[in-house]
N, C-alpha and C. Protein backbone atom coordinates (compact mmCIF):
# COMPACT_ATOMS: atom_id res chain seq x y z
N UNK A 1 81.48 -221.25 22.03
CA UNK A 1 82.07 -221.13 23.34
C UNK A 1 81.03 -220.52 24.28
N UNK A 2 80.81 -221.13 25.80
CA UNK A 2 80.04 -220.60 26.36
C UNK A 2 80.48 -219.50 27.05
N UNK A 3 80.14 -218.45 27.74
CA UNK A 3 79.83 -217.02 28.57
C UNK A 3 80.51 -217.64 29.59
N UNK A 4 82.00 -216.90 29.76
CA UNK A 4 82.86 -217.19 30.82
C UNK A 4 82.27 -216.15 32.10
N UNK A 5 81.21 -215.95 32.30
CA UNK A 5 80.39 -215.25 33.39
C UNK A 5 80.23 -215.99 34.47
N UNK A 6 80.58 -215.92 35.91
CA UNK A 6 80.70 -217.06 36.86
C UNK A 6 79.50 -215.79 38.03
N UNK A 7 78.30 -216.91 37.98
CA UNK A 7 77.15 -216.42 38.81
C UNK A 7 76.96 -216.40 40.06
N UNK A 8 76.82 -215.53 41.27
CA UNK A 8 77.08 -215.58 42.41
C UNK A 8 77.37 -216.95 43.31
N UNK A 9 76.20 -217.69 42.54
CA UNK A 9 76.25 -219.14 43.08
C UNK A 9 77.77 -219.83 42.69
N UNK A 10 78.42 -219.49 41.95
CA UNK A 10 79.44 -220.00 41.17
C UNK A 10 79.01 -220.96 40.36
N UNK A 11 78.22 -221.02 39.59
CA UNK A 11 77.44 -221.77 38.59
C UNK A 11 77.76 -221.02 37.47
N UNK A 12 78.36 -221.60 36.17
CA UNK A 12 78.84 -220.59 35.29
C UNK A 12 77.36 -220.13 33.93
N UNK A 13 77.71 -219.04 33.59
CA UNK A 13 76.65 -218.87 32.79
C UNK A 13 76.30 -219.59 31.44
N UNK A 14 75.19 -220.13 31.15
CA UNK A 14 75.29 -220.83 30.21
C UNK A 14 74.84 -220.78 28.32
N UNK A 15 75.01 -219.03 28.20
CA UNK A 15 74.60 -218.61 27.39
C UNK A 15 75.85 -218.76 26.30
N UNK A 16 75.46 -218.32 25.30
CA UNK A 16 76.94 -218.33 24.31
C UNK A 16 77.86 -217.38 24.15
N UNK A 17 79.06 -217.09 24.12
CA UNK A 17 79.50 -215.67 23.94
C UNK A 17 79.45 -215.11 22.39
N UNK A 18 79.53 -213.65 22.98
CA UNK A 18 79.61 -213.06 21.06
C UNK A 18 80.52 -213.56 20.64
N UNK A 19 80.77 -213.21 19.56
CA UNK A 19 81.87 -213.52 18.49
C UNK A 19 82.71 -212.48 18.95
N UNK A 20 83.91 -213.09 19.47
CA UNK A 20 84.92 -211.72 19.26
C UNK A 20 85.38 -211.50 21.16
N UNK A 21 84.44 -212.03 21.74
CA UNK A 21 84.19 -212.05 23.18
C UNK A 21 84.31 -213.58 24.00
N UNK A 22 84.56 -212.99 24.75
CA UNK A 22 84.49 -214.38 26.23
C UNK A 22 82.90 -214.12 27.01
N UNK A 23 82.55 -213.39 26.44
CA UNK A 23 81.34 -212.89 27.35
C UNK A 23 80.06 -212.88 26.34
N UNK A 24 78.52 -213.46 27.10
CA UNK A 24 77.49 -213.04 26.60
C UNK A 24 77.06 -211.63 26.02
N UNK A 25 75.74 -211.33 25.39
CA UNK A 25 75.86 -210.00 25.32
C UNK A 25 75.27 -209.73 26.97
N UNK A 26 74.43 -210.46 27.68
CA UNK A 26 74.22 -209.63 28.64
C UNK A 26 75.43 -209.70 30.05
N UNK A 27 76.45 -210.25 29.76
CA UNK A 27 77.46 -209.86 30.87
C UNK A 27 78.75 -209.47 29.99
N UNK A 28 78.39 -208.80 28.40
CA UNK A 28 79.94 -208.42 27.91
C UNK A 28 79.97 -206.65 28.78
N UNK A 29 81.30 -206.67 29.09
CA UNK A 29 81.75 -205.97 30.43
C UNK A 29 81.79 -204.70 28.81
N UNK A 30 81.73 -204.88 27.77
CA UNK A 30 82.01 -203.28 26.92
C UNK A 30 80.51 -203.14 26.83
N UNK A 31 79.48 -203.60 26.75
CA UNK A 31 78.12 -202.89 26.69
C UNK A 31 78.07 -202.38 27.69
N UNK A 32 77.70 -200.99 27.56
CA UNK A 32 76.44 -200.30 28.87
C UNK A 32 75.41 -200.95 29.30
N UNK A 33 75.46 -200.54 30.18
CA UNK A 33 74.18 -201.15 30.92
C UNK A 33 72.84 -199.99 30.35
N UNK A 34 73.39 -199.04 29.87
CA UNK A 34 72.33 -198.32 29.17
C UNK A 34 71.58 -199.16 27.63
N UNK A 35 72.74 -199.63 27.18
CA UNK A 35 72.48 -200.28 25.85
C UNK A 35 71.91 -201.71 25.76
N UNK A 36 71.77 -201.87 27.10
CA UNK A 36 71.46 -203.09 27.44
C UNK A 36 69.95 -203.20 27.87
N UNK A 37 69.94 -202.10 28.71
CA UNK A 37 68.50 -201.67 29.32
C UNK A 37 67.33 -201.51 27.91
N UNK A 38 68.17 -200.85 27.10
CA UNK A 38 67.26 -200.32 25.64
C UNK A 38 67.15 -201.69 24.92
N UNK A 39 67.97 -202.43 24.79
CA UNK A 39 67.90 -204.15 24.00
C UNK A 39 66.75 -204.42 24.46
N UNK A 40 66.43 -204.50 25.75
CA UNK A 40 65.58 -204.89 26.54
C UNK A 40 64.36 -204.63 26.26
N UNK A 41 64.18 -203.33 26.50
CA UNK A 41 63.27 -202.76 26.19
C UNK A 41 62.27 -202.56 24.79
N UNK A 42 63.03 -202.96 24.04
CA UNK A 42 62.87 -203.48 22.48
C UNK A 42 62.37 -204.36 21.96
N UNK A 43 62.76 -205.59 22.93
CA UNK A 43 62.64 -206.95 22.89
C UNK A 43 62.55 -207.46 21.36
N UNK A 44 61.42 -208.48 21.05
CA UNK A 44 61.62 -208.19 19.77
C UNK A 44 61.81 -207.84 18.65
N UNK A 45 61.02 -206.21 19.04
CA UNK A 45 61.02 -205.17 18.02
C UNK A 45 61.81 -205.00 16.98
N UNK A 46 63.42 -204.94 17.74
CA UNK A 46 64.46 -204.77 16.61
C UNK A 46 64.78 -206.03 15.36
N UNK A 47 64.31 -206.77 15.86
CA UNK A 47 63.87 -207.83 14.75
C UNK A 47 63.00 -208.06 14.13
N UNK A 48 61.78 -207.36 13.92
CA UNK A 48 61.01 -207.40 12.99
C UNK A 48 61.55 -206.45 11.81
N UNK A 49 61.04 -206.22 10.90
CA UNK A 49 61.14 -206.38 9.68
C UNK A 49 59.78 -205.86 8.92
N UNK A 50 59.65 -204.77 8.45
CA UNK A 50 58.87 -203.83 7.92
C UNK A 50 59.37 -203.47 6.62
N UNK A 51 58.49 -203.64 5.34
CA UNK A 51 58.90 -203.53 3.97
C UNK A 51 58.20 -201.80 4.12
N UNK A 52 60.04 -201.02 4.01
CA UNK A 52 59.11 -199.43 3.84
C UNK A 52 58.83 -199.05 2.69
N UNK A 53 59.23 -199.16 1.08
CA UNK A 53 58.61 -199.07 0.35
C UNK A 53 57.90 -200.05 -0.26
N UNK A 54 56.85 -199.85 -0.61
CA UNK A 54 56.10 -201.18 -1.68
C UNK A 54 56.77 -201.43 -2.82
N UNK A 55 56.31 -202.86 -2.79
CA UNK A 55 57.48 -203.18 -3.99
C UNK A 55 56.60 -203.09 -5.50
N UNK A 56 56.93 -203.12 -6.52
CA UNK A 56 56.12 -202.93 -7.47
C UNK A 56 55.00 -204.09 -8.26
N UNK A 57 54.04 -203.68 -8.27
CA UNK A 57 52.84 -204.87 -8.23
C UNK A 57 53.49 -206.03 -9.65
N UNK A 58 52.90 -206.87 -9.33
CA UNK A 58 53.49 -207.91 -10.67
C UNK A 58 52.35 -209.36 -10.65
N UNK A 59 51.78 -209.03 -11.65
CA UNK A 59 50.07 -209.82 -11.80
C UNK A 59 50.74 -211.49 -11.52
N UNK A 60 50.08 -212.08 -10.68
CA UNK A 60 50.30 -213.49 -10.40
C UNK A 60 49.32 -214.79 -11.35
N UNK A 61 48.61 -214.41 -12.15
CA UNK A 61 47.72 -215.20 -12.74
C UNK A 61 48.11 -216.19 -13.13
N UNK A 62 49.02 -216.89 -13.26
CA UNK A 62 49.42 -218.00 -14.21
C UNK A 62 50.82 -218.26 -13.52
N UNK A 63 51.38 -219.87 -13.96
CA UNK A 63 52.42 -220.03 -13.07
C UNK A 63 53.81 -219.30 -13.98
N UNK A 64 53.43 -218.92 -15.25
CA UNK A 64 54.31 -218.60 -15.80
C UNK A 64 54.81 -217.08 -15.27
N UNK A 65 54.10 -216.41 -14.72
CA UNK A 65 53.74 -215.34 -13.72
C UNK A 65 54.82 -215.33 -12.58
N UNK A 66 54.56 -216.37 -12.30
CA UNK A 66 55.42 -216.57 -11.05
C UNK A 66 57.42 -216.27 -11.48
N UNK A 67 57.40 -216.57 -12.45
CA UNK A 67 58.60 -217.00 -12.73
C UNK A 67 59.58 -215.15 -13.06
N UNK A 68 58.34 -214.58 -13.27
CA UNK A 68 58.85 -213.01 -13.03
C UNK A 68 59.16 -212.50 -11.64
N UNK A 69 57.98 -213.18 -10.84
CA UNK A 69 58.26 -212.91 -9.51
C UNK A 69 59.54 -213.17 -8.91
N UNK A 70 59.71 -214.28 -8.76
CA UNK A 70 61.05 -214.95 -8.80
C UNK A 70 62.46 -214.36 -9.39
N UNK A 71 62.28 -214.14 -10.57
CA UNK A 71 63.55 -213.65 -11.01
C UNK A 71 63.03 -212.26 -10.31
N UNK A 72 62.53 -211.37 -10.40
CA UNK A 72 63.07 -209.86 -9.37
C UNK A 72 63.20 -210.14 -8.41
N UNK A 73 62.92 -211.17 -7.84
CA UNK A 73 63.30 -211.29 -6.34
C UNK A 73 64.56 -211.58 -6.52
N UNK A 74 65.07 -212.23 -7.13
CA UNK A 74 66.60 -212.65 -7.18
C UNK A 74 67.49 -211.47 -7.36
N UNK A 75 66.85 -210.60 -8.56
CA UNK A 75 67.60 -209.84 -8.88
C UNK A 75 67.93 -208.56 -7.43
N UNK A 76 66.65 -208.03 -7.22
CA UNK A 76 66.53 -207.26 -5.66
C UNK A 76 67.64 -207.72 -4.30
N UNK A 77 67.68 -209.26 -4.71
CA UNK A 77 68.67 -209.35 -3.32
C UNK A 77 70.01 -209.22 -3.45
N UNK A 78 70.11 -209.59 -5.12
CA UNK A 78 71.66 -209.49 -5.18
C UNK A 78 71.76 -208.21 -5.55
N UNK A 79 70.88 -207.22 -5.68
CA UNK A 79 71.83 -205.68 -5.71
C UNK A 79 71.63 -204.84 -3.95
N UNK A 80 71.40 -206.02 -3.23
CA UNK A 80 71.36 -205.50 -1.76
C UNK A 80 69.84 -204.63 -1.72
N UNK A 81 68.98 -204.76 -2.05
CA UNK A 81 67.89 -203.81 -2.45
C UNK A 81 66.59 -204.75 -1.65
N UNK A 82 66.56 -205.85 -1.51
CA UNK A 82 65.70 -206.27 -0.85
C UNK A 82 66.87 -207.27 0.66
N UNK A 83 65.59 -207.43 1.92
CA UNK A 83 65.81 -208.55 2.99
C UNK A 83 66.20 -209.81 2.25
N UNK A 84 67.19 -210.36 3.54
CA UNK A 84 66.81 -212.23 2.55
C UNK A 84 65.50 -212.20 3.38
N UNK A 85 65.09 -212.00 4.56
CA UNK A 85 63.72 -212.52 5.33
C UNK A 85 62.78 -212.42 4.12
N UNK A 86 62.52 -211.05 3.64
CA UNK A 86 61.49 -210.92 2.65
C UNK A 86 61.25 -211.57 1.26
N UNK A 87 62.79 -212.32 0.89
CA UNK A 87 62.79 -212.60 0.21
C UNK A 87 62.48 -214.08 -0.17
N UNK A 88 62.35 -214.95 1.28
CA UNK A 88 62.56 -216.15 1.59
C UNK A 88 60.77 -216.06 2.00
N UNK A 89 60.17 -215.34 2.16
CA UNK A 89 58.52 -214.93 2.38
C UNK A 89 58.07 -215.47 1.23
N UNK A 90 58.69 -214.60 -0.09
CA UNK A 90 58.32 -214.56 -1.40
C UNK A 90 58.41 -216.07 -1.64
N UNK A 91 59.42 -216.37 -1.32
CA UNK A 91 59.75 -217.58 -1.93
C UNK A 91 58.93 -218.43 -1.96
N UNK A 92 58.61 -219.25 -0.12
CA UNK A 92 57.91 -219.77 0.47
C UNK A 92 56.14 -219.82 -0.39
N UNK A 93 55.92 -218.19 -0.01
CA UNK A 93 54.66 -217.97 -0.85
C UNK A 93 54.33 -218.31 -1.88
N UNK A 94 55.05 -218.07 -3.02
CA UNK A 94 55.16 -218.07 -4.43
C UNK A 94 55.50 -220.04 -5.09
N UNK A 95 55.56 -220.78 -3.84
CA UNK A 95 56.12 -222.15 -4.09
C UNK A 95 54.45 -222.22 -3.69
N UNK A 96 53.68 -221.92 -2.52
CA UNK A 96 52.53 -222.08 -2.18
C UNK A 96 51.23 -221.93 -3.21
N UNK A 97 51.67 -220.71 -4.27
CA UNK A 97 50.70 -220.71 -5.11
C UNK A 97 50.86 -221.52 -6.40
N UNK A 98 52.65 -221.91 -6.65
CA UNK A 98 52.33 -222.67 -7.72
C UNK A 98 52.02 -223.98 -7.30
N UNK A 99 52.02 -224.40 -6.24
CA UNK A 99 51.21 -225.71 -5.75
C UNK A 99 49.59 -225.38 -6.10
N UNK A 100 48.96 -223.82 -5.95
CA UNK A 100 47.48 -223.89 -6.10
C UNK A 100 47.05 -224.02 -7.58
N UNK A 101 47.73 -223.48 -8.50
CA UNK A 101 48.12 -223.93 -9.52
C UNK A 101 48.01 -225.09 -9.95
N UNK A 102 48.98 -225.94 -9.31
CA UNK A 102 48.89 -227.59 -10.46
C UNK A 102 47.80 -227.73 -9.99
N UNK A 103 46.96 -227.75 -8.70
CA UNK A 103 45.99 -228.25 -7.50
C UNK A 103 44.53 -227.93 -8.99
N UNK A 104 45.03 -226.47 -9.33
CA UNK A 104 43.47 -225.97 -10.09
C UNK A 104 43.64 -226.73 -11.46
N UNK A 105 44.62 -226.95 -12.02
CA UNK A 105 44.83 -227.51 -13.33
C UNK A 105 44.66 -229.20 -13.11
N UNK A 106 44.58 -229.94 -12.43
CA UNK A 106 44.62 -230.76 -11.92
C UNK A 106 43.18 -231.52 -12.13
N UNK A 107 42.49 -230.33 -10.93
CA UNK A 107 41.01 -230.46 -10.96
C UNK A 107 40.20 -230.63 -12.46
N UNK A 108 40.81 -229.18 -13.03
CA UNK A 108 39.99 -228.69 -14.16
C UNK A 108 40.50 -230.56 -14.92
N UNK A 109 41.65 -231.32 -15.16
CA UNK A 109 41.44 -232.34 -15.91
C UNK A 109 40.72 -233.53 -15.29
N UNK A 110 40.59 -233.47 -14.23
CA UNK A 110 39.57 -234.55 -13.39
C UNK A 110 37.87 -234.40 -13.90
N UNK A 111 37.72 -232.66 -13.58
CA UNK A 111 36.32 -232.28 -14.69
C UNK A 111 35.96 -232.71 -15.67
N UNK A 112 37.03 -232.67 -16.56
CA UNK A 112 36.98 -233.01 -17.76
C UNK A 112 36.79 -234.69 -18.35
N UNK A 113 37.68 -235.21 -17.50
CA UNK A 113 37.49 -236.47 -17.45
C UNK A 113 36.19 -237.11 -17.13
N UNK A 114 35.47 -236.46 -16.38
CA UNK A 114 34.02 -236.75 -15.56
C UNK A 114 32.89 -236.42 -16.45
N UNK A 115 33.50 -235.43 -17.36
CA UNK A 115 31.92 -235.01 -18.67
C UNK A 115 31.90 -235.90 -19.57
N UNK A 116 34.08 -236.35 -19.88
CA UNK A 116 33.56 -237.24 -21.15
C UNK A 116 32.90 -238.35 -20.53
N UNK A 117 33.14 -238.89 -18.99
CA UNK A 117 32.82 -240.20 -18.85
C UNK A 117 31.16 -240.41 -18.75
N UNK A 118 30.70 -239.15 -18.39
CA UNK A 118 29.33 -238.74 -18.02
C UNK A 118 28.58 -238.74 -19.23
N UNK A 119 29.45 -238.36 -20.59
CA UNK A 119 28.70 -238.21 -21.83
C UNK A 119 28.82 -239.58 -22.32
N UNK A 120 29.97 -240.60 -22.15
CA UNK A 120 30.10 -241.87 -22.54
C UNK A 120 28.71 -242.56 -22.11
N UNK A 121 28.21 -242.52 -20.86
CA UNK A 121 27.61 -243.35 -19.97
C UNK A 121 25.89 -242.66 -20.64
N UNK A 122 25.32 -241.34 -20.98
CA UNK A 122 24.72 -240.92 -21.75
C UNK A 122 24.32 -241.52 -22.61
N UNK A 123 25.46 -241.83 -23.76
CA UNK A 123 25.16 -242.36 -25.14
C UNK A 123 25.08 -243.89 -24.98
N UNK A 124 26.01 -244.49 -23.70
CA UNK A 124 25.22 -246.11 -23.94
C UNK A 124 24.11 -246.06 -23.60
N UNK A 125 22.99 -245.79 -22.72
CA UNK A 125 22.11 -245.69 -22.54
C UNK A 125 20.92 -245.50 -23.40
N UNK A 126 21.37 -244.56 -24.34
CA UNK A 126 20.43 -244.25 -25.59
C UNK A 126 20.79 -245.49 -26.38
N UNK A 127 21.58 -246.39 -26.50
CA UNK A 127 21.65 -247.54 -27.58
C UNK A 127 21.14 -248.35 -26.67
């Protein structure tokens, strides 16, 4: 529902209302204009998102690695103990490295493929 706020022009406002309200937050008639001034003033701020303790280190070497990561992350959100933001970071991230992963295992059998073919091409030569 849009912000039943009607603008000097009589052009109505075209923001959304809160939940619970006929009104935006910046024309709901129960905010202060003090609390409003401070929103303001904040701007993004109050939406960022700062991890205040560190979380506990957990070695990433291997994709099997990952799969620890993952489950504490799961476990952290469902006891309310971690962000979903932070947790959806992890996620994101942790999908990023097991892509670097297949990417390195990948390679390493392309290598491999290239010595035997390199050693094949070797030994006809000598016959």
């Amino acid at each position: 529902m849009k912000c039943l706020f009607v603008k000097p022009n009589g052009d109505q406002c075209q923001a959304n209302a809160m939940t619970s309200s006929d009104f935006c937050y910046t024309h709901n008639p129960e905010i202060s204009e003090e609390e409003k001034r401070e929103a303001k003033s904040k701007g993004g701020q109050a939406r960022s998102l700062v991890v205040k303790d560190a979380l506990p280190e957990i070695p990433l070497n291997t994709p099997n690695d990952t799969i620890t990561l993952i489950t504490d992350t799961i476990r952290l959100v469902r006891a309310g103990e971690m962000d979903i933001r932070t947790a959806n970071c992890l996620g994101f991230l942790t999908d990023k490295l097991l892509k670097a992963f297949e990417v390195a295992k990948l390679n390493d059998k392309v290598e491999l493929i290239k010595s035997i073919l390199l050693g094949r091409k070797k030994a006809i030569r000598r016959h």
